[in-house]
PDB file of N, CA and C in Angstrom:
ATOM      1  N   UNK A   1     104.237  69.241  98.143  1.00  0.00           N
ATOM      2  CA  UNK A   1     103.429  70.415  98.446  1.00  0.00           C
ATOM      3  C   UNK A   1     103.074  70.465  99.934  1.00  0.00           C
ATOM      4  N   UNK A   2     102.937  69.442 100.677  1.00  0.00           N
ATOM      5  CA  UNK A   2     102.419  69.045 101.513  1.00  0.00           C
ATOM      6  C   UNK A   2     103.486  69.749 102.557  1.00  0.00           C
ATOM      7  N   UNK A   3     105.196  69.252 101.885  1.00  0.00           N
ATOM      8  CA  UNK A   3     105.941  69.086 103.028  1.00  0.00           C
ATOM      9  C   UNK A   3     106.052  71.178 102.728  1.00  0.00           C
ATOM     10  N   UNK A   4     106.089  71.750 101.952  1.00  0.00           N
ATOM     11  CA  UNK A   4     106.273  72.586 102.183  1.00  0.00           C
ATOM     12  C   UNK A   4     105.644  73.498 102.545  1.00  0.00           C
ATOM     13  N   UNK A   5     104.208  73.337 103.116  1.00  0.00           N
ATOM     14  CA  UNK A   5     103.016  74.017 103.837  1.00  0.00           C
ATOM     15  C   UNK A   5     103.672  73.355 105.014  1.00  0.00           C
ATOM     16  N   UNK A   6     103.955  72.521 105.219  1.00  0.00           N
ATOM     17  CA  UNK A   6     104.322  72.045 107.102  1.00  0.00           C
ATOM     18  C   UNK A   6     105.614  72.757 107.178  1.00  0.00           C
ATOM     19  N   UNK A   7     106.576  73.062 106.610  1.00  0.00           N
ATOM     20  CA  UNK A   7     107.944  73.715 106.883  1.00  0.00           C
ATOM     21  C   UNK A   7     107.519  74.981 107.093  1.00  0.00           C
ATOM     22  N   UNK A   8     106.288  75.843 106.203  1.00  0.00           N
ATOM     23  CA  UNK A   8     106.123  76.860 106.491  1.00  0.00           C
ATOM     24  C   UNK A   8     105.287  76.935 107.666  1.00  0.00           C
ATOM     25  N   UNK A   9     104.812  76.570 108.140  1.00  0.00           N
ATOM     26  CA  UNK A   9     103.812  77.010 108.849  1.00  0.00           C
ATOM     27  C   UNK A   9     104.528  76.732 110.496  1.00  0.00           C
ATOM     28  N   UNK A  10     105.676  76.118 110.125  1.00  0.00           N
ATOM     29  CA  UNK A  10     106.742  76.091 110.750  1.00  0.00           C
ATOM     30  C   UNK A  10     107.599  76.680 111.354  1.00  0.00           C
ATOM     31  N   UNK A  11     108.146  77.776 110.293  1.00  0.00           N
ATOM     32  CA  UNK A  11     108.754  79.094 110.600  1.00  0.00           C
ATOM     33  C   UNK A  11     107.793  80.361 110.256  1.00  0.00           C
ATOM     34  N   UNK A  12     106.682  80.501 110.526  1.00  0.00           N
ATOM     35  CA  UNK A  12     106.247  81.654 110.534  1.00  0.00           C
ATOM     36  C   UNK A  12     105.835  81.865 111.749  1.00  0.00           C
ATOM     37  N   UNK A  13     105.586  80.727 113.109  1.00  0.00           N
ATOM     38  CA  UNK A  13     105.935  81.560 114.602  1.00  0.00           C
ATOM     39  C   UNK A  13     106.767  82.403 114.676  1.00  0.00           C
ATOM     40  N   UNK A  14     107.998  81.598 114.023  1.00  0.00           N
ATOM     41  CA  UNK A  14     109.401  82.331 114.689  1.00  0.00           C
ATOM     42  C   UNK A  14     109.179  83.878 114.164  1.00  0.00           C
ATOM     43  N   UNK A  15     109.201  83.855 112.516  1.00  0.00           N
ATOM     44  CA  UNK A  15     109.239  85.331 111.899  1.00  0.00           C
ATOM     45  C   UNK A  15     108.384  85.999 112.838  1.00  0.00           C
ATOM     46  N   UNK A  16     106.792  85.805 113.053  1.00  0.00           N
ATOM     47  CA  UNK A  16     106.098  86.761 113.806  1.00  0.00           C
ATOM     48  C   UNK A  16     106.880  87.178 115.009  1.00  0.00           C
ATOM     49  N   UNK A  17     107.230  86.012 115.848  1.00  0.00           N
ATOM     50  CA  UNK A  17     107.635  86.919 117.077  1.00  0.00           C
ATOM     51  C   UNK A  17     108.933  87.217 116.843  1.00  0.00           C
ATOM     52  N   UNK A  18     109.880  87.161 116.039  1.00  0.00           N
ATOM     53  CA  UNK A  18     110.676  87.901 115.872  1.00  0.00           C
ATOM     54  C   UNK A  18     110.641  89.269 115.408  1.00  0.00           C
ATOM     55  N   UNK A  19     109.470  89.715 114.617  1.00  0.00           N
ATOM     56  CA  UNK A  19     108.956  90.866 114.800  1.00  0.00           C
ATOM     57  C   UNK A  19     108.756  91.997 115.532  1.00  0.00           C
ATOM     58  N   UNK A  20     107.852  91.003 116.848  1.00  0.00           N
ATOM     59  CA  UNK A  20     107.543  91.519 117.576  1.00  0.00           C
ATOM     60  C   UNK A  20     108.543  92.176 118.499  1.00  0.00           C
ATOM     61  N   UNK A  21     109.542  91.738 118.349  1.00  0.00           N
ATOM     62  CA  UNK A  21     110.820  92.242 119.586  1.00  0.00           C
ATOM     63  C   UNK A  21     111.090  93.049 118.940  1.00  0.00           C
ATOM     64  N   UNK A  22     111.360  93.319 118.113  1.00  0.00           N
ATOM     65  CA  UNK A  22     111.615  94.562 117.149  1.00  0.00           C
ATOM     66  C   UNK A  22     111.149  95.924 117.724  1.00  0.00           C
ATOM     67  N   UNK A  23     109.813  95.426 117.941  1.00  0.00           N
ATOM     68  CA  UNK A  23     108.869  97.068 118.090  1.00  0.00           C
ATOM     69  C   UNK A  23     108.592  96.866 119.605  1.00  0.00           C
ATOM     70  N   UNK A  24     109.317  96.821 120.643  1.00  0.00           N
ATOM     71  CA  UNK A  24     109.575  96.816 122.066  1.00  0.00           C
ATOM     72  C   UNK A  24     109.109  98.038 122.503  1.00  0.00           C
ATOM     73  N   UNK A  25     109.760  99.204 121.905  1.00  0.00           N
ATOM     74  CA  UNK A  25     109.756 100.566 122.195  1.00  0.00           C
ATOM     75  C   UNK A  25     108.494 100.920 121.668  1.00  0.00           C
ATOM     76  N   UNK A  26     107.749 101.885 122.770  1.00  0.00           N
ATOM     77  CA  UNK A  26     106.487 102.641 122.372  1.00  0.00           C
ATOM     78  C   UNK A  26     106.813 103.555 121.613  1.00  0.00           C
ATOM     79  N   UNK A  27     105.358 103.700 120.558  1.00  0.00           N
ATOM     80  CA  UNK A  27     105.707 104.793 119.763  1.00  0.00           C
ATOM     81  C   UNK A  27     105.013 106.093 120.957  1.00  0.00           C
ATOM     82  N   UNK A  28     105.671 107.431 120.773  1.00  0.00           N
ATOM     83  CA  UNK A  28     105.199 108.557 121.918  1.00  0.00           C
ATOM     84  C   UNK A  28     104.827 109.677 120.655  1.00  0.00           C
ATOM     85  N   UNK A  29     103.711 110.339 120.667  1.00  0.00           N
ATOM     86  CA  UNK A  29     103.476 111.049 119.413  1.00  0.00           C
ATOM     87  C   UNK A  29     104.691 112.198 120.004  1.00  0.00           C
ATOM     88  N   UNK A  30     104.329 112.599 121.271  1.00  0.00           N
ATOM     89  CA  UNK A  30     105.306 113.965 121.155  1.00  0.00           C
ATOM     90  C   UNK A  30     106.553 113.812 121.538  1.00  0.00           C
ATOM     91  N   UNK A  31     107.377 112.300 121.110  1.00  0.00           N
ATOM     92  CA  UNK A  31     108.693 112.421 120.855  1.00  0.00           C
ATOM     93  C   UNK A  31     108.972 111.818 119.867  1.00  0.00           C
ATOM     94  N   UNK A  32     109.179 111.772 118.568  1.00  0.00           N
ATOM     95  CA  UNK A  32     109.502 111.613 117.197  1.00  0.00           C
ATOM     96  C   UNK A  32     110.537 110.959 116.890  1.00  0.00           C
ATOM     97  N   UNK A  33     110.926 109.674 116.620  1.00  0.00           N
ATOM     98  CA  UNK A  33     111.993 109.562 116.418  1.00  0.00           C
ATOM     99  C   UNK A  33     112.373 110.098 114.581  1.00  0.00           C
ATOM    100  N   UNK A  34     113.594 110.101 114.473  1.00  0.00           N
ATOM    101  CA  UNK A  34     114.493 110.470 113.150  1.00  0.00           C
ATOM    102  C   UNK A  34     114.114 112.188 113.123  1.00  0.00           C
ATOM    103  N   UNK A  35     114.637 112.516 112.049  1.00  0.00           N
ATOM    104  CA  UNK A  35     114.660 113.663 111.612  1.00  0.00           C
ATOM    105  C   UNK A  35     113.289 113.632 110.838  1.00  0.00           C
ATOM    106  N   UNK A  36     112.270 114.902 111.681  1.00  0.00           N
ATOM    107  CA  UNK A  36     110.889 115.571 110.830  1.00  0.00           C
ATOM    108  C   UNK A  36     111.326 117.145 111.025  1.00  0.00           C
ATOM    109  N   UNK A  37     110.007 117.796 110.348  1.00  0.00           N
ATOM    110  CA  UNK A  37     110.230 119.401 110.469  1.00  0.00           C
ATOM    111  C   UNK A  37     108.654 119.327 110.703  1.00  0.00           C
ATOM    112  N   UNK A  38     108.327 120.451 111.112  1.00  0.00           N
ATOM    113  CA  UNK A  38     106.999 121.069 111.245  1.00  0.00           C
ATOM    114  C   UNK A  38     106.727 122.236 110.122  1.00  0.00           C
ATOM    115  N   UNK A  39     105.211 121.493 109.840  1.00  0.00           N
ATOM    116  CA  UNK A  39     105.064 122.311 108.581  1.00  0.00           C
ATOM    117  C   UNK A  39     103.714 123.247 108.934  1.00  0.00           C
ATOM    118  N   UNK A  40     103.128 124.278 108.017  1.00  0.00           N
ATOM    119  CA  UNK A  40     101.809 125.021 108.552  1.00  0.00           C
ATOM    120  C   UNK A  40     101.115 124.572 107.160  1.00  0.00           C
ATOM    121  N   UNK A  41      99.696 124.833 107.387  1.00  0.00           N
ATOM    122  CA  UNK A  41      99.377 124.568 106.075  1.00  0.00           C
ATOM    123  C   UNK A  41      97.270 124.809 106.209  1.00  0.00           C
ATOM    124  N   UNK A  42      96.521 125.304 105.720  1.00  0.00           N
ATOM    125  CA  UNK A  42      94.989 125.972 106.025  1.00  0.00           C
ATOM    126  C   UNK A  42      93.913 124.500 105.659  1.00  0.00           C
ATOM    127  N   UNK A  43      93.373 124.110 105.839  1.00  0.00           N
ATOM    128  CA  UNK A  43      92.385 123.286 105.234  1.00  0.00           C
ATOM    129  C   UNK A  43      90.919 123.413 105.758  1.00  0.00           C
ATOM    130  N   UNK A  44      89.712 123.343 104.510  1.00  0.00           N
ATOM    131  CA  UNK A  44      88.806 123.814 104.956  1.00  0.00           C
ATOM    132  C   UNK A  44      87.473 123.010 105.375  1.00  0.00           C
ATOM    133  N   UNK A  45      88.582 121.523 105.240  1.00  0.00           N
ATOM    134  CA  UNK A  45      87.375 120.668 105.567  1.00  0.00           C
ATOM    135  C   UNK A  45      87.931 119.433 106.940  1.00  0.00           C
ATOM    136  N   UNK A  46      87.600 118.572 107.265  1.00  0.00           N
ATOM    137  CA  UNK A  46      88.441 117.366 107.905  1.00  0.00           C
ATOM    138  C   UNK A  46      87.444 115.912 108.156  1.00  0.00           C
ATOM    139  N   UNK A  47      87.828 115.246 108.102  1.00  0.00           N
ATOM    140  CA  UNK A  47      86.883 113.841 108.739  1.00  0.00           C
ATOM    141  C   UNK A  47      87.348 113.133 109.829  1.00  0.00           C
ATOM    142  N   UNK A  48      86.268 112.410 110.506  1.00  0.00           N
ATOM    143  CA  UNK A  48      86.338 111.704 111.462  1.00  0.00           C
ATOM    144  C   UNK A  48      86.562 112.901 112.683  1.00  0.00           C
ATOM    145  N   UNK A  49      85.876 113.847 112.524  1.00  0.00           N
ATOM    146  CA  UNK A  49      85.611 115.224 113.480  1.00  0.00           C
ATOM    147  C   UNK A  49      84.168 115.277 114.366  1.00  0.00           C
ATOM    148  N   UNK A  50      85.229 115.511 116.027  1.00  0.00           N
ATOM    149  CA  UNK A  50      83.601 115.584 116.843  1.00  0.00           C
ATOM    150  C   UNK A  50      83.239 117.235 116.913  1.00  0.00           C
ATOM    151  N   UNK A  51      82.190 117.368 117.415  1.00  0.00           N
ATOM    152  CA  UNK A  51      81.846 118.466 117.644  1.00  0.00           C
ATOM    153  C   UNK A  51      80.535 119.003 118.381  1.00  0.00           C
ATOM    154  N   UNK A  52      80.327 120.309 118.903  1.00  0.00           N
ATOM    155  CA  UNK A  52      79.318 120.242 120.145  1.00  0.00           C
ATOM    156  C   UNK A  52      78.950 121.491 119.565  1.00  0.00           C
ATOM    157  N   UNK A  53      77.403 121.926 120.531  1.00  0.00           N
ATOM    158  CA  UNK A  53      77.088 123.391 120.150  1.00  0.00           C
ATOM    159  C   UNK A  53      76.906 123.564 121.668  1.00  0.00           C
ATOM    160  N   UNK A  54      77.445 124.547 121.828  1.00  0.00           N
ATOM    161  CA  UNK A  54      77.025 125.312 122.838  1.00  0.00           C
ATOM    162  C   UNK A  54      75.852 125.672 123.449  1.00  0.00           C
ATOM    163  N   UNK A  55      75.680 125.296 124.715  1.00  0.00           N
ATOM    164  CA  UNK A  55      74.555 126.049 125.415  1.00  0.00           C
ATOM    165  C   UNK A  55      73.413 126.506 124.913  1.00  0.00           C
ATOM    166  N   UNK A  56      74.254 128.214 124.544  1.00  0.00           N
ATOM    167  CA  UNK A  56      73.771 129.225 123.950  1.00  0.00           C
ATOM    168  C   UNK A  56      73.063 129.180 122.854  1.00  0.00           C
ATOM    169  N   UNK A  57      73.273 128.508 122.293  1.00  0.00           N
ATOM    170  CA  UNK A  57      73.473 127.945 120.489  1.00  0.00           C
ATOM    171  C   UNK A  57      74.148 128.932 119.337  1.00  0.00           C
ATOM    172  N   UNK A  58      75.321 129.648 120.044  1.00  0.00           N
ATOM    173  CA  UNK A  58      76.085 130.926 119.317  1.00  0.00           C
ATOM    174  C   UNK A  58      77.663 130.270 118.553  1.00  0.00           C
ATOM    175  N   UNK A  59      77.471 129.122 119.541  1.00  0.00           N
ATOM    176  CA  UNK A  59      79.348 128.437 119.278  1.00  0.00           C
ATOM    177  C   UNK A  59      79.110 127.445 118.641  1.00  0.00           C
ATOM    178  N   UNK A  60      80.373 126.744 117.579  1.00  0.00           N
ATOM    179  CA  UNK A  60      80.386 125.411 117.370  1.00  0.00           C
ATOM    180  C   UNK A  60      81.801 125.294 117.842  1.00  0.00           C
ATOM    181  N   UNK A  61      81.667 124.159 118.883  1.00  0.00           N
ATOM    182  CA  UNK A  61      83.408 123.464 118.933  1.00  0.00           C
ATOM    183  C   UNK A  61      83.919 122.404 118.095  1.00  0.00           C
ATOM    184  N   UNK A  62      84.539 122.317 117.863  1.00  0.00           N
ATOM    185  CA  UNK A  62      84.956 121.134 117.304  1.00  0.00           C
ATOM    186  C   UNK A  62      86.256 121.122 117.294  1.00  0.00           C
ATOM    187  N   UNK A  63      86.834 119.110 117.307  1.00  0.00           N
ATOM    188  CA  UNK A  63      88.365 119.075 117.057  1.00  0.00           C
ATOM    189  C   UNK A  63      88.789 118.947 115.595  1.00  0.00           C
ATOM    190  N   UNK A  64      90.148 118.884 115.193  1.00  0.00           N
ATOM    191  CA  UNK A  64      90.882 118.570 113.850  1.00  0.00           C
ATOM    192  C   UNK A  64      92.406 118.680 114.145  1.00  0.00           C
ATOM    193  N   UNK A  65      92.202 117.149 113.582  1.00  0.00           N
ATOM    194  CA  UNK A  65      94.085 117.191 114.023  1.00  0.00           C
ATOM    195  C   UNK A  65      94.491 117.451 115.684  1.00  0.00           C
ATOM    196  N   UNK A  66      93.498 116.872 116.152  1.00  0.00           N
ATOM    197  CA  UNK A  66      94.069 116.540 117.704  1.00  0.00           C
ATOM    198  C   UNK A  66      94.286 118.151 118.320  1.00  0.00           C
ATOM    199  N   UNK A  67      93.890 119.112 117.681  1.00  0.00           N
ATOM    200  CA  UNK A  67      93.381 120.836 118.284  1.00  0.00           C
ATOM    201  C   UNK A  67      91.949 120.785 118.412  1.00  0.00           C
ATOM    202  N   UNK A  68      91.801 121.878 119.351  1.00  0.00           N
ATOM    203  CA  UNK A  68      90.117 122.000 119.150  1.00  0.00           C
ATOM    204  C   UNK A  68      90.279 123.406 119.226  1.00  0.00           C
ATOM    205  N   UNK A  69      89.032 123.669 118.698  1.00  0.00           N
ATOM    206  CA  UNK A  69      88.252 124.964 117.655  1.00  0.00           C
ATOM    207  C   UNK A  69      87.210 125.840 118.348  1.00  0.00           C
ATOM    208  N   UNK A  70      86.814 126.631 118.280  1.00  0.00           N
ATOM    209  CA  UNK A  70      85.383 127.364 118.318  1.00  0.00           C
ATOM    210  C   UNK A  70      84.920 128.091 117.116  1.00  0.00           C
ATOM    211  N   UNK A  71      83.970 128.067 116.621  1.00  0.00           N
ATOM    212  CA  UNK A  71      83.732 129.014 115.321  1.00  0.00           C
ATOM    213  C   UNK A  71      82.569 129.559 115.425  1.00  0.00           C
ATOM    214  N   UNK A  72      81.721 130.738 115.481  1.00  0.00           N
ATOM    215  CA  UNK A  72      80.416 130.717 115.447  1.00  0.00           C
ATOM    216  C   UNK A  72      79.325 130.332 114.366  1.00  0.00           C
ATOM    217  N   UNK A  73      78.546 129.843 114.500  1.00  0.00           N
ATOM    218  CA  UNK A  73      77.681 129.348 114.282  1.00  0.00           C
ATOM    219  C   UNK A  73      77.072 129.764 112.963  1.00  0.00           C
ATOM    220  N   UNK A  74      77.143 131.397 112.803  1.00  0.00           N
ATOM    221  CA  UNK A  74      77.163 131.713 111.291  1.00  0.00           C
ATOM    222  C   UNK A  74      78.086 131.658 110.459  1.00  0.00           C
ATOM    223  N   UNK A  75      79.276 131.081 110.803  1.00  0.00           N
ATOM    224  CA  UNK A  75      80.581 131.147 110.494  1.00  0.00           C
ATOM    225  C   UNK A  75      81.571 132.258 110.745  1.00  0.00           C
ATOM    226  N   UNK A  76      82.576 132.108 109.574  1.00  0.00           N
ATOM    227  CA  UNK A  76      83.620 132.933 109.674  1.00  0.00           C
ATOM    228  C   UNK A  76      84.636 132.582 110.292  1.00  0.00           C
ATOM    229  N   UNK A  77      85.727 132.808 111.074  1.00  0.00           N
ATOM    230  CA  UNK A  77      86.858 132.326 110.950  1.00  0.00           C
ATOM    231  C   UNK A  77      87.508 131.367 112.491  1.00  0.00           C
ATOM    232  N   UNK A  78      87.979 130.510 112.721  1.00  0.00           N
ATOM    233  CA  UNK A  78      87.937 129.176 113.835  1.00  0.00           C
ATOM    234  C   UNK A  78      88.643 130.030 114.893  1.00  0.00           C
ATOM    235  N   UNK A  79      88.738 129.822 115.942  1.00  0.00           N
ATOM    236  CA  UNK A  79      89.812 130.370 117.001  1.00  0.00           C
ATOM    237  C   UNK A  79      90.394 128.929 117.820  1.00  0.00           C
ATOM    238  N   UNK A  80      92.029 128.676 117.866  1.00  0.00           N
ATOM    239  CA  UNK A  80      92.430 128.018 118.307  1.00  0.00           C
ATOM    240  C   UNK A  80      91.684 127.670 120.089  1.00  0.00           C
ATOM    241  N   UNK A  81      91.006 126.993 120.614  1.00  0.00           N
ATOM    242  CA  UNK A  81      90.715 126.657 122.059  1.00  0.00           C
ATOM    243  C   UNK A  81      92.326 125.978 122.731  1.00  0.00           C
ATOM    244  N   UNK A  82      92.777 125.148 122.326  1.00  0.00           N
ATOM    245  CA  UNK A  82      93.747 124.110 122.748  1.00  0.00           C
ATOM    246  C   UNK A  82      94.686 124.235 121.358  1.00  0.00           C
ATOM    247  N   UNK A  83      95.880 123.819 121.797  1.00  0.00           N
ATOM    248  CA  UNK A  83      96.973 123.306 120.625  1.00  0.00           C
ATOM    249  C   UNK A  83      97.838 122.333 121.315  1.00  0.00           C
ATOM    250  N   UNK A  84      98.434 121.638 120.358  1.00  0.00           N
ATOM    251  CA  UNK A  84      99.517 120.629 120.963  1.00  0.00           C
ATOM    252  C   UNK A  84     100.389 120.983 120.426  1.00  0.00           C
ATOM    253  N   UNK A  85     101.895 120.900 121.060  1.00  0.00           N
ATOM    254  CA  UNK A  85     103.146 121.284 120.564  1.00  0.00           C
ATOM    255  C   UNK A  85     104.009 119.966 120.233  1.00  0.00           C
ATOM    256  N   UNK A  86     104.473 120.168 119.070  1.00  0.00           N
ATOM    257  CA  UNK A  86     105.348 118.837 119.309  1.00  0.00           C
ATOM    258  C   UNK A  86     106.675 119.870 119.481  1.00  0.00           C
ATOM    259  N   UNK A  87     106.714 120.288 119.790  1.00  0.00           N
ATOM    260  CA  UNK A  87     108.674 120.463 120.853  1.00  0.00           C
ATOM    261  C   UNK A  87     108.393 120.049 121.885  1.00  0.00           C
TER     262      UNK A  87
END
Protein backbone atom coordinates (compact mmCIF):
# COMPACT_ATOMS: atom_id res chain seq x y z
CA UNK A 1 0.00 0.00 0.00
CA UNK A 2 2.71 1.98 1.01
CA UNK A 3 4.71 1.41 -2.22
CA UNK A 4 1.85 2.43 -4.18
CA UNK A 5 1.06 5.89 -2.52
CA UNK A 6 4.98 6.60 -3.16
CA UNK A 7 4.72 5.57 -7.01
CA UNK A 8 1.80 7.76 -7.08
CA UNK A 9 2.63 10.63 -5.66
CA UNK A 10 5.37 10.12 -7.96
CA UNK A 11 3.79 10.58 -11.18
CA UNK A 12 1.29 13.04 -10.43
CA UNK A 13 4.01 16.05 -10.86
CA UNK A 14 4.52 14.85 -14.16
CA UNK A 15 0.55 14.46 -15.10
CA UNK A 16 -0.03 18.05 -13.58
CA UNK A 17 2.50 19.74 -15.53
CA UNK A 18 1.89 17.93 -18.36
CA UNK A 19 -1.35 19.49 -18.29
CA UNK A 20 -0.32 22.48 -17.96
CA UNK A 21 1.47 22.73 -21.43
CA UNK A 22 -1.52 21.78 -22.87
CA UNK A 23 -3.38 25.04 -22.08
CA UNK A 24 -0.33 27.43 -23.25
CA UNK A 25 -2.75 29.34 -25.39
CA UNK A 26 -4.97 32.08 -23.80
CA UNK A 27 -8.42 31.68 -23.81
CA UNK A 28 -9.68 35.39 -25.75
CA UNK A 29 -13.55 35.68 -25.18
CA UNK A 30 -13.85 37.54 -28.55
CA UNK A 31 -12.03 34.92 -30.50
CA UNK A 32 -13.72 31.51 -30.08
CA UNK A 33 -12.14 28.71 -30.94
CA UNK A 34 -14.25 25.64 -32.90
CA UNK A 35 -17.41 26.09 -34.44
CA UNK A 36 -20.31 28.30 -32.17
CA UNK A 37 -23.35 30.30 -33.57
CA UNK A 38 -24.89 33.25 -31.90
CA UNK A 39 -28.08 32.90 -30.46
CA UNK A 40 -30.87 35.81 -29.17
CA UNK A 41 -32.93 34.97 -26.47
CA UNK A 42 -35.17 37.74 -23.55
CA UNK A 43 -34.61 37.05 -19.83
CA UNK A 44 -36.17 38.83 -17.08
CA UNK A 45 -34.03 38.34 -14.35
CA UNK A 46 -29.89 37.83 -13.92
CA UNK A 47 -27.37 37.38 -10.92
CA UNK A 48 -24.24 38.50 -9.84
CA UNK A 49 -25.48 42.08 -11.45
CA UNK A 50 -24.03 45.63 -10.57
CA UNK A 51 -25.96 48.51 -10.77
CA UNK A 52 -26.20 52.42 -10.05
CA UNK A 53 -28.98 55.09 -9.86
CA UNK A 54 -28.49 58.02 -11.30
CA UNK A 55 -27.96 61.42 -10.10
CA UNK A 56 -31.34 62.36 -10.85
CA UNK A 57 -32.88 59.37 -9.31
CA UNK A 58 -34.96 58.80 -12.83
CA UNK A 59 -32.36 55.95 -14.23
CA UNK A 60 -31.29 52.55 -13.16
CA UNK A 61 -28.05 51.24 -14.93
CA UNK A 62 -27.12 48.14 -14.70
CA UNK A 63 -24.91 45.29 -16.41
CA UNK A 64 -26.01 41.54 -17.66
CA UNK A 65 -24.05 39.43 -19.62
CA UNK A 66 -21.13 41.74 -19.93
CA UNK A 67 -23.86 44.67 -21.72
CA UNK A 68 -25.00 47.44 -19.78
CA UNK A 69 -28.56 48.77 -19.51
CA UNK A 70 -30.56 51.84 -18.51
CA UNK A 71 -34.18 51.32 -17.46
CA UNK A 72 -36.20 53.86 -15.62
CA UNK A 73 -36.83 53.63 -12.42
CA UNK A 74 -40.60 52.94 -12.69
CA UNK A 75 -39.78 50.45 -15.09
CA UNK A 76 -40.69 49.32 -18.41
CA UNK A 77 -38.49 48.38 -21.01
CA UNK A 78 -34.09 48.33 -20.78
CA UNK A 79 -32.24 50.31 -23.54
CA UNK A 80 -29.01 48.80 -24.71
CA UNK A 81 -26.04 51.61 -23.25
CA UNK A 82 -22.98 49.36 -24.55
CA UNK A 83 -22.94 45.89 -26.43
CA UNK A 84 -20.17 43.56 -27.20
CA UNK A 85 -19.85 41.87 -30.49
CA UNK A 86 -18.40 38.68 -30.81
CA UNK A 87 -17.52 39.02 -34.71
Amino acid sequence: MKLAAFSLSLLLPAFVFAQEKKSDKKWDVNAPEGTYKEVQFTTTEGTWMNLDLSPDGKTIVFDLLGDIYSIPVTGGKSNAVTRRSCN
